[in-house]
N, C-alpha and C. Protein backbone atom coordinates (compact mmCIF):
# COMPACT_ATOMS: atom_id res chain seq x y z
N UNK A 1 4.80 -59.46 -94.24
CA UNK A 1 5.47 -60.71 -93.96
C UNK A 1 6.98 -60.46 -93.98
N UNK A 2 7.60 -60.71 -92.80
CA UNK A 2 8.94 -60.22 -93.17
C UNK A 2 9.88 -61.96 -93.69
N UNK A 3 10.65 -61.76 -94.53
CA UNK A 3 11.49 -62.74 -94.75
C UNK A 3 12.46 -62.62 -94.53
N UNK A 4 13.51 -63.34 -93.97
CA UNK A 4 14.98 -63.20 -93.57
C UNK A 4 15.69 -63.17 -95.05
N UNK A 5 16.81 -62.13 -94.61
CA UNK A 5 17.81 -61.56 -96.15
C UNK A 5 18.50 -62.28 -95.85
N UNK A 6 19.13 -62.91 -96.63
CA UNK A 6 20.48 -63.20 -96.50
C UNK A 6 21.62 -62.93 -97.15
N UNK A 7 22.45 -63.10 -96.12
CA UNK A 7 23.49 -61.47 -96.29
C UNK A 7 24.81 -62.17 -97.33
N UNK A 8 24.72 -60.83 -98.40
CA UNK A 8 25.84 -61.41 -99.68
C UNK A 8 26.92 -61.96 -98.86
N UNK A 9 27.15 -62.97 -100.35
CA UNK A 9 28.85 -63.90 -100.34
C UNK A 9 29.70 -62.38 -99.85
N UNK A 10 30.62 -62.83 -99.03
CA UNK A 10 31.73 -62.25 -98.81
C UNK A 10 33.25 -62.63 -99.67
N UNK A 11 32.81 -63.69 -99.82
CA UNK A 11 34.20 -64.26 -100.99
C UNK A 11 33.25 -65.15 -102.25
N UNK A 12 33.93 -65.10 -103.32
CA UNK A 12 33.74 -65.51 -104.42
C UNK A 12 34.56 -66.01 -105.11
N UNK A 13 34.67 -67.61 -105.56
CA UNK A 13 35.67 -68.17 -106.44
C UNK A 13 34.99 -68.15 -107.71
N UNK A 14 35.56 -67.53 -108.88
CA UNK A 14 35.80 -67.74 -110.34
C UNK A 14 34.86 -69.03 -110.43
N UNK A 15 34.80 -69.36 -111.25
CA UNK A 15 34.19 -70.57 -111.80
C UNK A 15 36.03 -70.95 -112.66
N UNK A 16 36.73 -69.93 -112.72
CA UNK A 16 37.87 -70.39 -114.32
C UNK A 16 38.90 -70.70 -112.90
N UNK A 17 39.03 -70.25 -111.69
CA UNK A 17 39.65 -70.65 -110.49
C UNK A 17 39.41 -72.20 -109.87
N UNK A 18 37.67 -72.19 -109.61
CA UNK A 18 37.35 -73.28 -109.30
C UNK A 18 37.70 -74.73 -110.27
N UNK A 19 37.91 -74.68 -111.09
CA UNK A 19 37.91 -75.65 -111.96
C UNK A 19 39.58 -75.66 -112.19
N UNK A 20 40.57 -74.77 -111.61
CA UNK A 20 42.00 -75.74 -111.76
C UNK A 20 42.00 -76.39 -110.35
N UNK A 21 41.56 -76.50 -109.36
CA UNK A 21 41.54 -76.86 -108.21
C UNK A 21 40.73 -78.39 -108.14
N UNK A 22 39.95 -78.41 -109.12
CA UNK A 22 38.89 -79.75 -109.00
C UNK A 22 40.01 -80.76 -109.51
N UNK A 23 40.52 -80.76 -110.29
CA UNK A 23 41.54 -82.13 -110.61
C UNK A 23 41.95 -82.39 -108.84
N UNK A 24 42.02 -81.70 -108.11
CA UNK A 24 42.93 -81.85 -107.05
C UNK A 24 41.88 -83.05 -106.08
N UNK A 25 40.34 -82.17 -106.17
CA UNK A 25 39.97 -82.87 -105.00
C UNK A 25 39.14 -84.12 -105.86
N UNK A 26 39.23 -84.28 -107.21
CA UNK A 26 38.97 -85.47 -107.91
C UNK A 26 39.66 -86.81 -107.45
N UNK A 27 40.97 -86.53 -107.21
CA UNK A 27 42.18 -87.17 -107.10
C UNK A 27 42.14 -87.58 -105.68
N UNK A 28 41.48 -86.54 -104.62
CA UNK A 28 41.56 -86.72 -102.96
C UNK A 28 42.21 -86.31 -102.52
N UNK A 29 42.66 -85.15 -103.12
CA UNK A 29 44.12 -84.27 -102.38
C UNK A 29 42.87 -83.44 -101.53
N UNK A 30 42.41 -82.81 -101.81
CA UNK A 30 41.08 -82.26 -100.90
C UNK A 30 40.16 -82.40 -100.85
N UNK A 31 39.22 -82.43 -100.09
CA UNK A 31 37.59 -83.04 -99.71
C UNK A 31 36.54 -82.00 -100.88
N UNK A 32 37.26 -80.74 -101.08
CA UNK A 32 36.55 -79.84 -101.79
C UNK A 32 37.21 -78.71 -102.42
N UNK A 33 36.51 -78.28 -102.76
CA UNK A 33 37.41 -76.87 -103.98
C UNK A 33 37.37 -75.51 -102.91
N UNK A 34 36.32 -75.75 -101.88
CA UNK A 34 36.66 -74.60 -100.60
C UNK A 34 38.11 -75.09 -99.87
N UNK A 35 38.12 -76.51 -99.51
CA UNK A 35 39.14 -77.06 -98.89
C UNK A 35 40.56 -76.35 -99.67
N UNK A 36 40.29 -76.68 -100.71
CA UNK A 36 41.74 -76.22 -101.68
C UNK A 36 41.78 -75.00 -101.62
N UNK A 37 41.22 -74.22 -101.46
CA UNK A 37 40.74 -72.79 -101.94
C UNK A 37 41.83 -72.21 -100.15
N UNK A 38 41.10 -72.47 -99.16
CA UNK A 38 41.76 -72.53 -97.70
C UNK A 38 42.90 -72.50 -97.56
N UNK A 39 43.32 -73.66 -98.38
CA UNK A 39 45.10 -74.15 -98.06
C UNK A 39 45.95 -73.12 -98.78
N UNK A 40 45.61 -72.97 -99.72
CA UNK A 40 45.79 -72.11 -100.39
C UNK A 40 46.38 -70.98 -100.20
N UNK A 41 44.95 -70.07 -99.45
CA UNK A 41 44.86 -68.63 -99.19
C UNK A 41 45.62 -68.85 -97.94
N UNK A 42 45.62 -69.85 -97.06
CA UNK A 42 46.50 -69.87 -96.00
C UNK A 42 48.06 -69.56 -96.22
N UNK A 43 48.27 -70.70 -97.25
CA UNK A 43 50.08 -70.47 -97.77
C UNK A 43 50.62 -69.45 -98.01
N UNK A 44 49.64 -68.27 -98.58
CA UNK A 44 49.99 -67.22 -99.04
C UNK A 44 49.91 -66.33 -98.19
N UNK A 45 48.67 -66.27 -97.20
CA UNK A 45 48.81 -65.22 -95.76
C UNK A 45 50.21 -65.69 -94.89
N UNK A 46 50.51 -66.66 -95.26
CA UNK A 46 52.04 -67.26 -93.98
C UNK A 46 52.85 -65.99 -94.91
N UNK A 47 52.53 -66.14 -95.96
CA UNK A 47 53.78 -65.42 -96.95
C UNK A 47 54.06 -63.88 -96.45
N UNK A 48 52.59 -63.74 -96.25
CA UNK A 48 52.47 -62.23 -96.61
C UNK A 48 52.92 -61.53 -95.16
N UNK A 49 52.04 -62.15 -94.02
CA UNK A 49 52.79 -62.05 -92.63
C UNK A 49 53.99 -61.79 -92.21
N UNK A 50 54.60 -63.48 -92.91
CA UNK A 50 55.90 -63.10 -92.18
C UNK A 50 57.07 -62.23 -92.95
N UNK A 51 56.65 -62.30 -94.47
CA UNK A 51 57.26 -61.26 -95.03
C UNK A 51 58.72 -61.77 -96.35
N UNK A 52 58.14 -63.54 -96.66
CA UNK A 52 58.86 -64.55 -96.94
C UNK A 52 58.22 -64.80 -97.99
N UNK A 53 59.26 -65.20 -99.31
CA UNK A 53 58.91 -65.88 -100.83
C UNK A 53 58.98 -67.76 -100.47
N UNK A 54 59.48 -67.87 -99.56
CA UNK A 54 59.72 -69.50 -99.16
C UNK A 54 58.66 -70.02 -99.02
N UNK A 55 58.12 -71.25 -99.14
CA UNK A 55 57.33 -72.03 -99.02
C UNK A 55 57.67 -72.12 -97.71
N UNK A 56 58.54 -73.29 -97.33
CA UNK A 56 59.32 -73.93 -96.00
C UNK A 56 59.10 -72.92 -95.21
N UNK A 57 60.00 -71.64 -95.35
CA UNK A 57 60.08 -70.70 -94.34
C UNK A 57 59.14 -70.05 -93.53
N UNK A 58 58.11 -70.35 -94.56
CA UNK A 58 56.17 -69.53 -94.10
C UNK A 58 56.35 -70.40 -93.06
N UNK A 59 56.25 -71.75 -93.38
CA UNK A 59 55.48 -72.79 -92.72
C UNK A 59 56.51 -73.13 -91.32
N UNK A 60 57.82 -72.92 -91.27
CA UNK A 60 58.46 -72.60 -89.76
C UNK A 60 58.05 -71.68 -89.46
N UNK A 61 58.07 -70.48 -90.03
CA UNK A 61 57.57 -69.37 -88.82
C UNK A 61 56.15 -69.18 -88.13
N UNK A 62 55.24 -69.72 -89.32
CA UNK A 62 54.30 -70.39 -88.74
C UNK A 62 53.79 -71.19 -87.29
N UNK A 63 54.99 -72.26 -88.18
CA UNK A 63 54.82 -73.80 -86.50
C UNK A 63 55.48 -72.80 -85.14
N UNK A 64 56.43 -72.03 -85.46
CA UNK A 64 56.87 -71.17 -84.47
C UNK A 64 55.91 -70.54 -83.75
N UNK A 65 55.08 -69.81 -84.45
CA UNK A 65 54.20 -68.71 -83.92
C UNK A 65 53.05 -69.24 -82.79
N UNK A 66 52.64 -70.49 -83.74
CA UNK A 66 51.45 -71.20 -83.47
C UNK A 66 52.03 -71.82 -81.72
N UNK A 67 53.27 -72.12 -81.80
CA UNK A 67 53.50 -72.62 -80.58
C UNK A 67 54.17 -72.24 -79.60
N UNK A 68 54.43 -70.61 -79.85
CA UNK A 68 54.46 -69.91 -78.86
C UNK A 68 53.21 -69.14 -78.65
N UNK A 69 52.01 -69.21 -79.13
CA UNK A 69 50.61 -68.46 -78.89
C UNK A 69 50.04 -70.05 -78.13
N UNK A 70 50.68 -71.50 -78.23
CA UNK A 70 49.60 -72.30 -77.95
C UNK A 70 49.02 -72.51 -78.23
N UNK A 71 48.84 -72.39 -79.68
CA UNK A 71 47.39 -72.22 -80.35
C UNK A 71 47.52 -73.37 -81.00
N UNK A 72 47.80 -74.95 -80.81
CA UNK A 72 47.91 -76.32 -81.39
C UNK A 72 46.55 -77.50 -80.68
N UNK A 73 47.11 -78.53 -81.33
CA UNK A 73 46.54 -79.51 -80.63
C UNK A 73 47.72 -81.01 -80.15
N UNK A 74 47.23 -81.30 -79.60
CA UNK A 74 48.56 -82.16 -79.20
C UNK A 74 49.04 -83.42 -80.14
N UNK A 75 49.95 -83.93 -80.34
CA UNK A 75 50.04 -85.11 -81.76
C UNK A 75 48.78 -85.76 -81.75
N UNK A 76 48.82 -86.48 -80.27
CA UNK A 76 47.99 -87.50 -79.80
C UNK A 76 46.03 -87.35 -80.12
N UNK A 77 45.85 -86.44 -79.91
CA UNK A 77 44.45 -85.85 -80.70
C UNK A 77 44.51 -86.18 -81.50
N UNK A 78 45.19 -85.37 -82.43
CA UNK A 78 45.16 -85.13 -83.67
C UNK A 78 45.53 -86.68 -84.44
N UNK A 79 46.10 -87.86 -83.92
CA UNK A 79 46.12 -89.04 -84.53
C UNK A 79 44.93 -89.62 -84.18
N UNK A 80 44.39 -89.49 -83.31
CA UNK A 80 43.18 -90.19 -82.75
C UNK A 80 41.89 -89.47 -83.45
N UNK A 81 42.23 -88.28 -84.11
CA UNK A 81 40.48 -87.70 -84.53
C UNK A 81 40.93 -88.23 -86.60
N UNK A 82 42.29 -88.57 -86.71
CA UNK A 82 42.51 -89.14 -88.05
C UNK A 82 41.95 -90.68 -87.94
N UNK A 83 42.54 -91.62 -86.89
CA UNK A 83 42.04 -92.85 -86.92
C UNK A 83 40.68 -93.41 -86.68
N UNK A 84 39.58 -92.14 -86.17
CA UNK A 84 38.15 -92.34 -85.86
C UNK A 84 38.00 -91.82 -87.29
N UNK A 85 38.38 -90.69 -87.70
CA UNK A 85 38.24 -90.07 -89.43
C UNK A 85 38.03 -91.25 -90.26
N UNK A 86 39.36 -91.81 -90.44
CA UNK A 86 39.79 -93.00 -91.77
C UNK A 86 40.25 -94.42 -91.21
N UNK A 87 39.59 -94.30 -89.92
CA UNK A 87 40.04 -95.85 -89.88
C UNK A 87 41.22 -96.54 -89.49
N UNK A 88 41.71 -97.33 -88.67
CA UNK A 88 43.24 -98.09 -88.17
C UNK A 88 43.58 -98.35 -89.56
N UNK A 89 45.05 -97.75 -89.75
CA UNK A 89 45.98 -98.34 -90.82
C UNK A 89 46.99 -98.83 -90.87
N UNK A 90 47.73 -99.88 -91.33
CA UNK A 90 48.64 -100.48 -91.06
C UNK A 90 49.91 -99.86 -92.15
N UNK A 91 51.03 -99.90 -91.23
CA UNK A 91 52.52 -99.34 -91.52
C UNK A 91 52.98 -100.96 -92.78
């Protein structure tokens, strides 16, 4: 009888990791402790890339990169897949 393997975790969060991150998505800063975990490892690959201790600076060279590769979505999407997300909100 063959059974399908399934193939080891490739990443692994701590359990002592996961649990400073849960206040966050308790609160609704993120949907989940992967979510947090993402943003995260993202901030720090901007870092490591471009070769920058800045927060800010990752994140311009970033928006830079991203929009000379094209690799975005247009405002207008992106407000319209938030307002089908969470709903019309008023200013």
């Amino acid at each position: 009888m063959n059974k399908p393997v399934r193939p080891p975790d490739t990443f692994f969060i701590p359990p002592s990791l996961a649990a400073r991150f849960q206040p966050l998505v308790d609160k609704g800063v993120f949907e989940s402790v992967g979510e947090a975990i993402f943003v995260a490892a993202s901030a720090f690959a901007d870092r490591m890339e471009f070769g920058v201790t800045d927060d800010v600076e990752a994140i311009r060279l970033s928006i830079e990169k991203t929009i000379e590769d094209g690799d975005y979505l247009d405002a207008e999407v992106v407000f319209a897949e938030l307002r089908q997300r969470y709903g019309e909100g008023g200013d």
